[in-house]
C-alpha atoms as a PDB file:
ATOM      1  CA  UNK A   1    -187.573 -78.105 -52.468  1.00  0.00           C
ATOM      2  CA  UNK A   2    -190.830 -79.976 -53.978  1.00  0.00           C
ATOM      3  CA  UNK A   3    -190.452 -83.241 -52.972  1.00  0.00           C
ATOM      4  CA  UNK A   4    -193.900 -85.400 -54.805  1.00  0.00           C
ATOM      5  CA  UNK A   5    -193.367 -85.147 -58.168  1.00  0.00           C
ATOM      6  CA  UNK A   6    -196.914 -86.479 -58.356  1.00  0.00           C
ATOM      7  CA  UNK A   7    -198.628 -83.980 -55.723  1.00  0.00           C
ATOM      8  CA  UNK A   8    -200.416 -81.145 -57.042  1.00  0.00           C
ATOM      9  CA  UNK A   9    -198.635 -77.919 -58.410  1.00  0.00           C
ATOM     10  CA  UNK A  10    -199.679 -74.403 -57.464  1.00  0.00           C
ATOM     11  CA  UNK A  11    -197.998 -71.486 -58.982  1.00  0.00           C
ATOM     12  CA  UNK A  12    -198.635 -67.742 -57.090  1.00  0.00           C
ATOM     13  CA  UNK A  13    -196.895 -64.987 -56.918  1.00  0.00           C
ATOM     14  CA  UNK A  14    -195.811 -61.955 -54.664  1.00  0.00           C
ATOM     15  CA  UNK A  15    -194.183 -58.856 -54.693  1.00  0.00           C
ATOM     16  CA  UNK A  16    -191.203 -57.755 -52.195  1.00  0.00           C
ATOM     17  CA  UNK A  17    -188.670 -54.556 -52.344  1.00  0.00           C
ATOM     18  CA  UNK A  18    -185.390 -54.568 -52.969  1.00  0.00           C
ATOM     19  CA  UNK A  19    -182.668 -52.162 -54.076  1.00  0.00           C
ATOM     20  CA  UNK A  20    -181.792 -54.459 -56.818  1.00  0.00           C
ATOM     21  CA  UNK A  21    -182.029 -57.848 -58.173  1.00  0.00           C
ATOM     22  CA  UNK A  22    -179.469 -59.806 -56.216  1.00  0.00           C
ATOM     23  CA  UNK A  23    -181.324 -58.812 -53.152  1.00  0.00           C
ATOM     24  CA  UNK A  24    -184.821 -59.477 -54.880  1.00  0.00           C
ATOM     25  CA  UNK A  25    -183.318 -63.224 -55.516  1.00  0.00           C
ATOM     26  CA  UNK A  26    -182.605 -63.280 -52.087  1.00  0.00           C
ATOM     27  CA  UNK A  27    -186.066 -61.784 -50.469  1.00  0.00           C
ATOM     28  CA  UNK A  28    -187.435 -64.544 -53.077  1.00  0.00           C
ATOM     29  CA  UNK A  29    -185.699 -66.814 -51.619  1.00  0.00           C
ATOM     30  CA  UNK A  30    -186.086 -66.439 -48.192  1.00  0.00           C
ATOM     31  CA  UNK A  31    -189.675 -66.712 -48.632  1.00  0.00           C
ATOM     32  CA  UNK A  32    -189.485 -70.041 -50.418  1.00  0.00           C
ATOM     33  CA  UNK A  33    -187.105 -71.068 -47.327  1.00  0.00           C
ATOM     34  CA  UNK A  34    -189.857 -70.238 -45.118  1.00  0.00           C
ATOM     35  CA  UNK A  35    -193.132 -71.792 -46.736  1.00  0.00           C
ATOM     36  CA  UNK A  36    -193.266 -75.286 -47.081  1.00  0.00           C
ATOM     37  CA  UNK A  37    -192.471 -77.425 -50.546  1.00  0.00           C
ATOM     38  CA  UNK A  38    -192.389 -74.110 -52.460  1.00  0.00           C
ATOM     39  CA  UNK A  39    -189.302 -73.269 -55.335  1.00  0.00           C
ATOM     40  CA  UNK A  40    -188.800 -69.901 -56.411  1.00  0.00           C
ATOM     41  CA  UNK A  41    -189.109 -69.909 -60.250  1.00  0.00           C
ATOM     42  CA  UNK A  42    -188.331 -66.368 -61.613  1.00  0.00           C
ATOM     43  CA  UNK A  43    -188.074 -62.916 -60.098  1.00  0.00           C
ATOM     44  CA  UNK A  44    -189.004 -59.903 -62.210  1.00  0.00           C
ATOM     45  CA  UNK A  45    -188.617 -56.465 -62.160  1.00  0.00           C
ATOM     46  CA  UNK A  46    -192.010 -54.528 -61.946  1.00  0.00           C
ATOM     47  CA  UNK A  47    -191.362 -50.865 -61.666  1.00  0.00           C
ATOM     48  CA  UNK A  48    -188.540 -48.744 -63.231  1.00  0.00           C
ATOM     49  CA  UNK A  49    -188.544 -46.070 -61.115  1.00  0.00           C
ATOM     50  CA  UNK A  50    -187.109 -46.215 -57.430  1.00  0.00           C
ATOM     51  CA  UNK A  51    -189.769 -45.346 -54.312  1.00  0.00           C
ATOM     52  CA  UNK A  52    -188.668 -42.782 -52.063  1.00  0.00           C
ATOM     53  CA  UNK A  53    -187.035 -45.759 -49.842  1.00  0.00           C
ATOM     54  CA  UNK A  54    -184.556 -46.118 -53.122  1.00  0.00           C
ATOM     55  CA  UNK A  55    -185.997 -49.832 -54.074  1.00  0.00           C
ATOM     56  CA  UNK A  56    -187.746 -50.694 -56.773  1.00  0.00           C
ATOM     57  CA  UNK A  57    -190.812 -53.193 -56.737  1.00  0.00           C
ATOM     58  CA  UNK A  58    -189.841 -56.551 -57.836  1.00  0.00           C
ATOM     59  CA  UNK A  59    -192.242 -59.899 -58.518  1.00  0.00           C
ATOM     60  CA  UNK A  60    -191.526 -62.902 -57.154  1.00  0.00           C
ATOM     61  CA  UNK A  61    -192.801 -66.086 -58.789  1.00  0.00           C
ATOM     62  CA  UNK A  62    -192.979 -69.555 -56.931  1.00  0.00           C
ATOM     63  CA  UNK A  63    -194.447 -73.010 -57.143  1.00  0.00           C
ATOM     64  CA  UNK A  64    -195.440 -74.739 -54.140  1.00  0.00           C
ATOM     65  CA  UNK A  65    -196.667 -78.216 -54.216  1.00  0.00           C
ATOM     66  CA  UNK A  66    -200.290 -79.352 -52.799  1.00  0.00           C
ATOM     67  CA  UNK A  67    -201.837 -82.045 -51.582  1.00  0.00           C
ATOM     68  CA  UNK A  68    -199.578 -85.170 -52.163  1.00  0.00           C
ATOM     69  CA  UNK A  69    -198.482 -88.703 -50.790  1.00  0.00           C
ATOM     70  CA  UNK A  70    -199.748 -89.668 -47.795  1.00  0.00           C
ATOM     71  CA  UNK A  71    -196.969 -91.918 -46.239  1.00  0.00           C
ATOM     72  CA  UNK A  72    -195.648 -92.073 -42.901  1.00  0.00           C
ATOM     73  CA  UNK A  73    -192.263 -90.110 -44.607  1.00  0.00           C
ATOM     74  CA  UNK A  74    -194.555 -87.341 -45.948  1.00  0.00           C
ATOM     75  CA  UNK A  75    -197.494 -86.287 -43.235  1.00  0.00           C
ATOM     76  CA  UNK A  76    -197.630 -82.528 -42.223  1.00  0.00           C
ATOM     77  CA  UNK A  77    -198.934 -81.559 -38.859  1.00  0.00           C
END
């Protein structure tokens, strides 16, 4: 969850497998979970065809905020 609404904005991108979307949502998720101030904003489907594993190569889009406030409330380690 972005929390400055003033702090910088930085929008990347990365890729994860998954059998199907719902489980692409969650990878996407997971990831956001575990990086700091980042959202997930989309999650798209890359490649049609399965790999040998059965999953397909999905995109995962997120925005993670930079920089920022500098209060007490606010300072990162």
């Amino acid at each position: 969850m972005l929390l400055d609404p003033e702090a910088g904005m930085e929008e990347w991108e990365q890729e994860v497998f998954a059998a199907n979307l719902t489980i692409a949502r969650q990878r996407c998720q997971n990831i956001a979970d575990n990086t700091e101030l980042t959202e997930v904003l989309n999650v798209t489907q890359k490649t049609k065809n399965p790999n040998r594993s059965g999953n397909y190569t999905f995109v995962c889009w997120f925005r993670s905020e930079v920089g920022g406030s500098t209060d007490a409330n606010n300072d990162r380690p």
